[in-house]
PDB file of N, CA and C in Angstrom:
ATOM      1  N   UNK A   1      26.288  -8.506 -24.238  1.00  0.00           N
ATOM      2  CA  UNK A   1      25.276  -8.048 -25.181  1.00  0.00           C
ATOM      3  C   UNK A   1      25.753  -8.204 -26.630  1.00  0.00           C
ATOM      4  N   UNK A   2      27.157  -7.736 -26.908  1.00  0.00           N
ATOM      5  CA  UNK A   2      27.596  -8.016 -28.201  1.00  0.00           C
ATOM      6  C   UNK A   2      27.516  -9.096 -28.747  1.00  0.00           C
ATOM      7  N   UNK A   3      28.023 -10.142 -27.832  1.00  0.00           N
ATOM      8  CA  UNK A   3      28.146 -11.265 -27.962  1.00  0.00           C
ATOM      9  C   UNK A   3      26.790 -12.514 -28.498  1.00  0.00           C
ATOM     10  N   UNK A   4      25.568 -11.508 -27.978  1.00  0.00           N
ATOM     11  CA  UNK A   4      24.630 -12.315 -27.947  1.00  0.00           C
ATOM     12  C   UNK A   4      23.845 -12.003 -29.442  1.00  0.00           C
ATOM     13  N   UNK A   5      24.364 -10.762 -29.689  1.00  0.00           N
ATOM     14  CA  UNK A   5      23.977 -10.613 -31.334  1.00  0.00           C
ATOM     15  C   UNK A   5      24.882 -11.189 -32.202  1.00  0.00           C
ATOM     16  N   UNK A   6      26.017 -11.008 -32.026  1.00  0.00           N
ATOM     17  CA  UNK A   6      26.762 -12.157 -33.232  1.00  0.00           C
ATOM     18  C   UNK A   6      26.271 -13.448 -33.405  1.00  0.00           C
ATOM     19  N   UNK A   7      26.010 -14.261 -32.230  1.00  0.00           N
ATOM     20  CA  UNK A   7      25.233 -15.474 -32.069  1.00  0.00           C
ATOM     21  C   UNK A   7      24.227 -15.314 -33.205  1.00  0.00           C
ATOM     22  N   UNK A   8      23.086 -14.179 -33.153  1.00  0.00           N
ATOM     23  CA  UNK A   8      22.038 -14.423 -33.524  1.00  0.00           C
ATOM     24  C   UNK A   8      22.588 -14.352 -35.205  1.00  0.00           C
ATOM     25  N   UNK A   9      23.610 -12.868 -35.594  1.00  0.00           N
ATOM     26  CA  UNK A   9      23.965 -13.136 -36.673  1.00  0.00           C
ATOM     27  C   UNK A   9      24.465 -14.371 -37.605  1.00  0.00           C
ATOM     28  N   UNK A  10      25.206 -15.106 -37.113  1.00  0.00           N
ATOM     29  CA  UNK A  10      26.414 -16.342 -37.498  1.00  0.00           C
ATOM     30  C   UNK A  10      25.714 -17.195 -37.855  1.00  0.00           C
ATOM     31  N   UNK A  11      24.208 -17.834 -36.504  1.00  0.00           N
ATOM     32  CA  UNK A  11      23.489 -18.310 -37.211  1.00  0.00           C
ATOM     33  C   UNK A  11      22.289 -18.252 -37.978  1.00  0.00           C
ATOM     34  N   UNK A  12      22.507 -16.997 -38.475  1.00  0.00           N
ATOM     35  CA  UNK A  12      21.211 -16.703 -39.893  1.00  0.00           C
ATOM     36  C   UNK A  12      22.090 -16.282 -41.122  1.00  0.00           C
ATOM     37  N   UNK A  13      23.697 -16.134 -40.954  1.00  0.00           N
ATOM     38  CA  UNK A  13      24.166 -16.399 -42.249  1.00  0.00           C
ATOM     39  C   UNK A  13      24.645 -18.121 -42.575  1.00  0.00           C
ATOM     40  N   UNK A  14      24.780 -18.816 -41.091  1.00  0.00           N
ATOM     41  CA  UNK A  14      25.096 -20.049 -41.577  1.00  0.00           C
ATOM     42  C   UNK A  14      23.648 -20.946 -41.891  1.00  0.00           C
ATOM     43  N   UNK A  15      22.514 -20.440 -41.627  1.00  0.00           N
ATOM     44  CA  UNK A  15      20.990 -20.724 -42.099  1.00  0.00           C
ATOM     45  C   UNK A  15      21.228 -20.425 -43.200  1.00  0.00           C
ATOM     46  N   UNK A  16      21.337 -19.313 -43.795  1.00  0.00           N
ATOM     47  CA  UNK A  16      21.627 -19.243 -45.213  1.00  0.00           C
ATOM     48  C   UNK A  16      21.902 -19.770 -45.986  1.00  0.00           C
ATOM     49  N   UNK A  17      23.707 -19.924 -45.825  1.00  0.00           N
ATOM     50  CA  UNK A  17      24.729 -20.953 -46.386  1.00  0.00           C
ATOM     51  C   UNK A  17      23.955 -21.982 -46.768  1.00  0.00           C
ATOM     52  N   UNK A  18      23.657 -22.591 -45.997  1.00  0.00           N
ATOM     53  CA  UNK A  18      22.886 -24.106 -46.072  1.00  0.00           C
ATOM     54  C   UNK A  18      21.933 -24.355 -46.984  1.00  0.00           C
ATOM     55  N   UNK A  19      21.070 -22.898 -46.977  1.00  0.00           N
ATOM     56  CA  UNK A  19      19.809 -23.127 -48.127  1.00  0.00           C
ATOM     57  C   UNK A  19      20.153 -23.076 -49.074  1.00  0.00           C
ATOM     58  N   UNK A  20      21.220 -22.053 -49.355  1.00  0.00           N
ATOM     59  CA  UNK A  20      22.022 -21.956 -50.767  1.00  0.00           C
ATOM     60  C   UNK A  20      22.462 -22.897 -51.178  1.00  0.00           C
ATOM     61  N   UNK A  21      23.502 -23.925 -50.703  1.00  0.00           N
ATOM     62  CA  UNK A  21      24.031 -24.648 -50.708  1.00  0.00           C
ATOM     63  C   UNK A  21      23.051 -25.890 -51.453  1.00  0.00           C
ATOM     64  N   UNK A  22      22.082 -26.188 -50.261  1.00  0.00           N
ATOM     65  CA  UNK A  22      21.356 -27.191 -50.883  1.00  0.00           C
ATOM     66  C   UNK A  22      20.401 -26.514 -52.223  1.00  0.00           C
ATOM     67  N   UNK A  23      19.970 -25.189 -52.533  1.00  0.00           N
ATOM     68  CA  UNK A  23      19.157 -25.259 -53.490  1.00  0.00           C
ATOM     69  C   UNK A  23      20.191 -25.265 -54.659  1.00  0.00           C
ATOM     70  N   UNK A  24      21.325 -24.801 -54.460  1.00  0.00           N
ATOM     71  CA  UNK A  24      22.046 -25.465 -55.913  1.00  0.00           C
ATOM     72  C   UNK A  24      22.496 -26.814 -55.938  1.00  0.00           C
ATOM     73  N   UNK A  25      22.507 -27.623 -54.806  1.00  0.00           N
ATOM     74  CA  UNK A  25      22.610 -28.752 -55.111  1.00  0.00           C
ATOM     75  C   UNK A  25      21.562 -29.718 -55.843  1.00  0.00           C
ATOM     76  N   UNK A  26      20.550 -29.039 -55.323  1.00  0.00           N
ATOM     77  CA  UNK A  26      18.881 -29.333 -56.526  1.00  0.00           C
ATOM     78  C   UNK A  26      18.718 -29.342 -57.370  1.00  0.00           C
ATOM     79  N   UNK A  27      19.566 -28.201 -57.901  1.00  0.00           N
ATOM     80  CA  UNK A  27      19.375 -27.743 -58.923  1.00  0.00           C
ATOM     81  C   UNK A  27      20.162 -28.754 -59.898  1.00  0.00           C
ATOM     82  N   UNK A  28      21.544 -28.644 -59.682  1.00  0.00           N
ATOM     83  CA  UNK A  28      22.402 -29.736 -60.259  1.00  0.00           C
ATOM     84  C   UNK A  28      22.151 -30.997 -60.289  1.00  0.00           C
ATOM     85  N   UNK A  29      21.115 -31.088 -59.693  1.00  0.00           N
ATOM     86  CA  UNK A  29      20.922 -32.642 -59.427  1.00  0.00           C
ATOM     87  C   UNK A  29      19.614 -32.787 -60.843  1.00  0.00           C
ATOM     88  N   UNK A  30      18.792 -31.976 -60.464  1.00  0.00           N
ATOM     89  CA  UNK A  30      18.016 -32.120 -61.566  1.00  0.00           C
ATOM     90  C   UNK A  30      18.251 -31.972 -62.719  1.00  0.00           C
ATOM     91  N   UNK A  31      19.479 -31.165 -63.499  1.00  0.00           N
ATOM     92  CA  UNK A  31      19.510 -30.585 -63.881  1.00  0.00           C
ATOM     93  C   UNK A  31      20.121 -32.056 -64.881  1.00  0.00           C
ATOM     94  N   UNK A  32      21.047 -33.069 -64.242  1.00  0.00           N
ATOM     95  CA  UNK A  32      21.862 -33.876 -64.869  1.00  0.00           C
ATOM     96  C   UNK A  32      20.967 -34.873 -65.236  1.00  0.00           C
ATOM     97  N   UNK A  33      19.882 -34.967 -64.195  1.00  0.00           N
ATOM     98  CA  UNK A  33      18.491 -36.097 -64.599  1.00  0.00           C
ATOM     99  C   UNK A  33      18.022 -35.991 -65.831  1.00  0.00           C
ATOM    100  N   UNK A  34      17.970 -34.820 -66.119  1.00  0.00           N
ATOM    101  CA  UNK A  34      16.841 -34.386 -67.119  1.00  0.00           C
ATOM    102  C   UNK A  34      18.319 -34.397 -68.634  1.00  0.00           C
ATOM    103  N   UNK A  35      19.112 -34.288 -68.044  1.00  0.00           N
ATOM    104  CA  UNK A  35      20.411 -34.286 -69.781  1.00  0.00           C
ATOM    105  C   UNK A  35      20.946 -35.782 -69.408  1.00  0.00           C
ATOM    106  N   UNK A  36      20.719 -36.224 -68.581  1.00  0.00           N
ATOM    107  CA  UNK A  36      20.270 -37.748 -68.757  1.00  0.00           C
ATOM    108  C   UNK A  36      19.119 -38.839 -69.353  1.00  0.00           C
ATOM    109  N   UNK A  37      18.289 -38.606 -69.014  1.00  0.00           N
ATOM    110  CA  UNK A  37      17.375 -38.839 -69.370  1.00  0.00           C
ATOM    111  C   UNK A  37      17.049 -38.565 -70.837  1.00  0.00           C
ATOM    112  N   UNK A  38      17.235 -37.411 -71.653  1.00  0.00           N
ATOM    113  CA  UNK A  38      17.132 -36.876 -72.584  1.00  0.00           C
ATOM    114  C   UNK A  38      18.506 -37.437 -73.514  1.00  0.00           C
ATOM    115  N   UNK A  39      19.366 -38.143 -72.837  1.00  0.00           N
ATOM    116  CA  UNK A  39      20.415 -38.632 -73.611  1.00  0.00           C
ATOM    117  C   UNK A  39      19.890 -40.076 -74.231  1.00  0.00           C
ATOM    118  N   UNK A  40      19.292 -40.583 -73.020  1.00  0.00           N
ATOM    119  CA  UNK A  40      18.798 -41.997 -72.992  1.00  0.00           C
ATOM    120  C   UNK A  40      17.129 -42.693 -72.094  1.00  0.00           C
ATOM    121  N   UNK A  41      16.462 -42.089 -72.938  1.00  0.00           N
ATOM    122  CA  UNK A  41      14.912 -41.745 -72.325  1.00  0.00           C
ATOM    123  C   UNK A  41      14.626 -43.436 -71.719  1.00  0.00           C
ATOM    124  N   UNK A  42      15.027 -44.421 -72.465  1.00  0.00           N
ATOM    125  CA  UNK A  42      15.024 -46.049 -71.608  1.00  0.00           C
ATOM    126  C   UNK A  42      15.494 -46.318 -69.880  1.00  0.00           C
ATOM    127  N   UNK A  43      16.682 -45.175 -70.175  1.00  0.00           N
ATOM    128  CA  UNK A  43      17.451 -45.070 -68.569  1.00  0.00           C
ATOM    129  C   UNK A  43      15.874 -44.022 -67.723  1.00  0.00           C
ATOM    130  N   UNK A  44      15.267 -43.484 -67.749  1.00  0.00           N
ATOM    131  CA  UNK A  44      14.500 -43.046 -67.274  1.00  0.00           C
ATOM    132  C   UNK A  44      14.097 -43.319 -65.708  1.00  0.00           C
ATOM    133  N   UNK A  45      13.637 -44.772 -65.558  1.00  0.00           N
ATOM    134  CA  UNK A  45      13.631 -44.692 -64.214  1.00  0.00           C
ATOM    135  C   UNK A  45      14.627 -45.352 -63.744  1.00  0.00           C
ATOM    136  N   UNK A  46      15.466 -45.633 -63.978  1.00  0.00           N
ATOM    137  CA  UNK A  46      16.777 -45.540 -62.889  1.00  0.00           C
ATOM    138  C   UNK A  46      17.362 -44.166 -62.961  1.00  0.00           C
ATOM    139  N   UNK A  47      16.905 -43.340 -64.163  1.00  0.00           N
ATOM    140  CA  UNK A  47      17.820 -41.801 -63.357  1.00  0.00           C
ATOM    141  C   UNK A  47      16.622 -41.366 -62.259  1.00  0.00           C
ATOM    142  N   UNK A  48      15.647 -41.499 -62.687  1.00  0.00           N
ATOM    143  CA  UNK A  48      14.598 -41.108 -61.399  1.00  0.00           C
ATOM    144  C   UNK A  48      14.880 -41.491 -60.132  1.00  0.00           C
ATOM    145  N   UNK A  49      15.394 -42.931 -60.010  1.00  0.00           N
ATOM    146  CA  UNK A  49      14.989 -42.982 -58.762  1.00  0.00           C
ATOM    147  C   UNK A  49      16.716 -42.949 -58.205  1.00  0.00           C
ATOM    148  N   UNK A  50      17.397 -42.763 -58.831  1.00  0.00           N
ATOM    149  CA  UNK A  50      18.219 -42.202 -58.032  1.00  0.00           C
ATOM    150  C   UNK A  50      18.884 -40.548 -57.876  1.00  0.00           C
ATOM    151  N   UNK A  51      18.096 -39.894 -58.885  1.00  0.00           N
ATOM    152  CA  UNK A  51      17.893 -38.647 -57.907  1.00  0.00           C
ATOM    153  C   UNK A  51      17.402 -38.194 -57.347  1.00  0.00           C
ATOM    154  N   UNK A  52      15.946 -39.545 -57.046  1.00  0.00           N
ATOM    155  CA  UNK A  52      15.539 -38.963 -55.489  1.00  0.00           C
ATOM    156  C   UNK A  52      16.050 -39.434 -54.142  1.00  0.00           C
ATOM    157  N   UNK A  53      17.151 -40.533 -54.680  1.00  0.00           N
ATOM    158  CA  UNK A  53      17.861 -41.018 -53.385  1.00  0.00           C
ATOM    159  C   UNK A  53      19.102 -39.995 -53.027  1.00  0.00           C
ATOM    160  N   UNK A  54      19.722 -39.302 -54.126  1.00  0.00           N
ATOM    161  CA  UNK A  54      20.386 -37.923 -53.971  1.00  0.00           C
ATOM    162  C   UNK A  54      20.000 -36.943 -53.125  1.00  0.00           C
ATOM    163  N   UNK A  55      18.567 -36.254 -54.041  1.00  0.00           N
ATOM    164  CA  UNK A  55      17.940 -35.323 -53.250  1.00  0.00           C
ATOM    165  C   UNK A  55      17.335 -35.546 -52.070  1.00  0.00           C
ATOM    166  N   UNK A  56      17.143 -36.737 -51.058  1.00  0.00           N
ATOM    167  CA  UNK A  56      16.752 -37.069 -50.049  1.00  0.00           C
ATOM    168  C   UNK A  56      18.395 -36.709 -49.328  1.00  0.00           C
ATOM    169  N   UNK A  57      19.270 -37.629 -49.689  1.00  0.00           N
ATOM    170  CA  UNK A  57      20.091 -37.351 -48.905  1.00  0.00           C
ATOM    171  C   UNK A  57      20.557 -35.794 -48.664  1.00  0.00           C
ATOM    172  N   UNK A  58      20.632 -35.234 -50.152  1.00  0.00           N
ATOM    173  CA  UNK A  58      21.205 -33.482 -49.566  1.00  0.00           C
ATOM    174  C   UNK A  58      20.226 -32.505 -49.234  1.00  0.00           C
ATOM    175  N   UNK A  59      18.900 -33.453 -48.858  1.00  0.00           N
ATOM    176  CA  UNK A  59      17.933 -32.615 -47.946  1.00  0.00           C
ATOM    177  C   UNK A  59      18.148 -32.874 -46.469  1.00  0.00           C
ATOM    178  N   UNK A  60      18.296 -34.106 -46.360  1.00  0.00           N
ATOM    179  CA  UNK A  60      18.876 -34.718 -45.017  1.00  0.00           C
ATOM    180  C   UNK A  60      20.023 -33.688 -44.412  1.00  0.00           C
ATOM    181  N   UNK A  61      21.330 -33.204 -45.376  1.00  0.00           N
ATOM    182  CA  UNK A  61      22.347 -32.903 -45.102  1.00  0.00           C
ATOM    183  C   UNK A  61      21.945 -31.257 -44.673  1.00  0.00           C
ATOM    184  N   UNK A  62      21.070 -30.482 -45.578  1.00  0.00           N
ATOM    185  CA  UNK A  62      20.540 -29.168 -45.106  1.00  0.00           C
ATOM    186  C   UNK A  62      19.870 -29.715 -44.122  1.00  0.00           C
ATOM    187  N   UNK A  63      19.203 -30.187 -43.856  1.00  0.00           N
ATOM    188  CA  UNK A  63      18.039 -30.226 -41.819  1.00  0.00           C
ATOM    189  C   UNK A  63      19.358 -29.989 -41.221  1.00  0.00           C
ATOM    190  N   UNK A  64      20.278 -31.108 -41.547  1.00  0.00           N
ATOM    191  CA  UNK A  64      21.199 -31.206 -39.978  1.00  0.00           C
ATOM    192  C   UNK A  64      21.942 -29.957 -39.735  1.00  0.00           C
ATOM    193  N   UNK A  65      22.309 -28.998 -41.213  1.00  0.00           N
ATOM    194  CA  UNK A  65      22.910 -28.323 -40.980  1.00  0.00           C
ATOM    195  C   UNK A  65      22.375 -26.522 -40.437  1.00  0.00           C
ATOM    196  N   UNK A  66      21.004 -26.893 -40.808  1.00  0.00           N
ATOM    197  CA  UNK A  66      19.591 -25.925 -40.067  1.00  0.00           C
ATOM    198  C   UNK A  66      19.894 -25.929 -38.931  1.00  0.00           C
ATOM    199  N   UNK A  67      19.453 -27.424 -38.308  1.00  0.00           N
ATOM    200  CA  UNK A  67      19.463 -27.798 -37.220  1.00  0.00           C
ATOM    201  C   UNK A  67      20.589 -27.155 -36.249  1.00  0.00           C
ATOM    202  N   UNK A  68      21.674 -27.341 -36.494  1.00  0.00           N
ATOM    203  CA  UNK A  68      23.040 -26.873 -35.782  1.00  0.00           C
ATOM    204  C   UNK A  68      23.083 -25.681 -36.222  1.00  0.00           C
ATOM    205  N   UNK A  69      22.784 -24.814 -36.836  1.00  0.00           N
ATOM    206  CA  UNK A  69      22.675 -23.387 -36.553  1.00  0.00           C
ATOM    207  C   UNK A  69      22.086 -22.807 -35.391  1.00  0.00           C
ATOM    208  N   UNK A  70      20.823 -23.495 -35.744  1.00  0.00           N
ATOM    209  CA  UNK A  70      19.511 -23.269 -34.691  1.00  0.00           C
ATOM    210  C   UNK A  70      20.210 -23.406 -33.137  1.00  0.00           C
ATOM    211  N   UNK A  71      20.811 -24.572 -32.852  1.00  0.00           N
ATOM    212  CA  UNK A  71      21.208 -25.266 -31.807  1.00  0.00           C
ATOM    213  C   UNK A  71      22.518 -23.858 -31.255  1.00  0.00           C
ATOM    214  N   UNK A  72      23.225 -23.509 -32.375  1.00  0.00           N
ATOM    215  CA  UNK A  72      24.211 -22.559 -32.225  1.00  0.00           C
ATOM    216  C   UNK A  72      23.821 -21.519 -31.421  1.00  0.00           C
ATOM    217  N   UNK A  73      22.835 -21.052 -31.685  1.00  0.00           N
ATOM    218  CA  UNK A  73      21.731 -19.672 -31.648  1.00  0.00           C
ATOM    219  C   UNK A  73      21.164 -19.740 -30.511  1.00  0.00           C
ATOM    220  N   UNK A  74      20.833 -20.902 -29.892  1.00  0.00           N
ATOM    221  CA  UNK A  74      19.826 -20.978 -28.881  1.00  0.00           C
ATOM    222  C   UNK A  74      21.120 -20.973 -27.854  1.00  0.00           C
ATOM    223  N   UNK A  75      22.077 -21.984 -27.466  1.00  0.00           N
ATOM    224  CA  UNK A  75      23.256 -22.010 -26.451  1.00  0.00           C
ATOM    225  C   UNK A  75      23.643 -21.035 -26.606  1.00  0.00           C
TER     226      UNK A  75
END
C-alpha cells in the first residue's frame, strides 16, 4: 500500500519537474529571440525560425519526459 502511493507521488513531482523545466526553458528561449531580434531587427526571421525549431524540440523533450512519469505511475 505504501508503496503504491509513493509511485503515485514521484510521479506528480517528476510531472512537475518537467513542466517547470520546460516552461523556463520557454521562457529563455524567447526571451533571447526577442534581445535578438531587437539587437538586429534584419536577423528577424532566422531568429524566428529557429526558436521555433528550439521550442519544438524542448517540447518534444517535456512529452517524453510526461510520458515516462505517466508510464512510472501506471507499472
Amino acid at each position: 500500500m505504501e508503496l503504491e502511493v509513493l509511485k503515485y507521488i514521484a510521479a506528480g513531482i517528476g510531472a512537475g519537474l518537467t513542466v517547470i523545466g520546460a516552461g523556463l526553458g520557454l521562457g529563455k528561449i524567447g526571451n533571447a529571440a526577442l534581445e535578438g531580434t531587437a539587437r538586429q531587427p534584419e536577423a528577424a526571421n532566422a531568429v524566428r525560425t529557429t526558436m521555433i525549431i528550439i521550442a519544438a524540440l524542448l517540447e518534444g523533450a517535456a512529452m517524453l519526459g510526461l510520458v515516462i512519469c505517466l508510464l512510472t505511475m501506471v507499472m
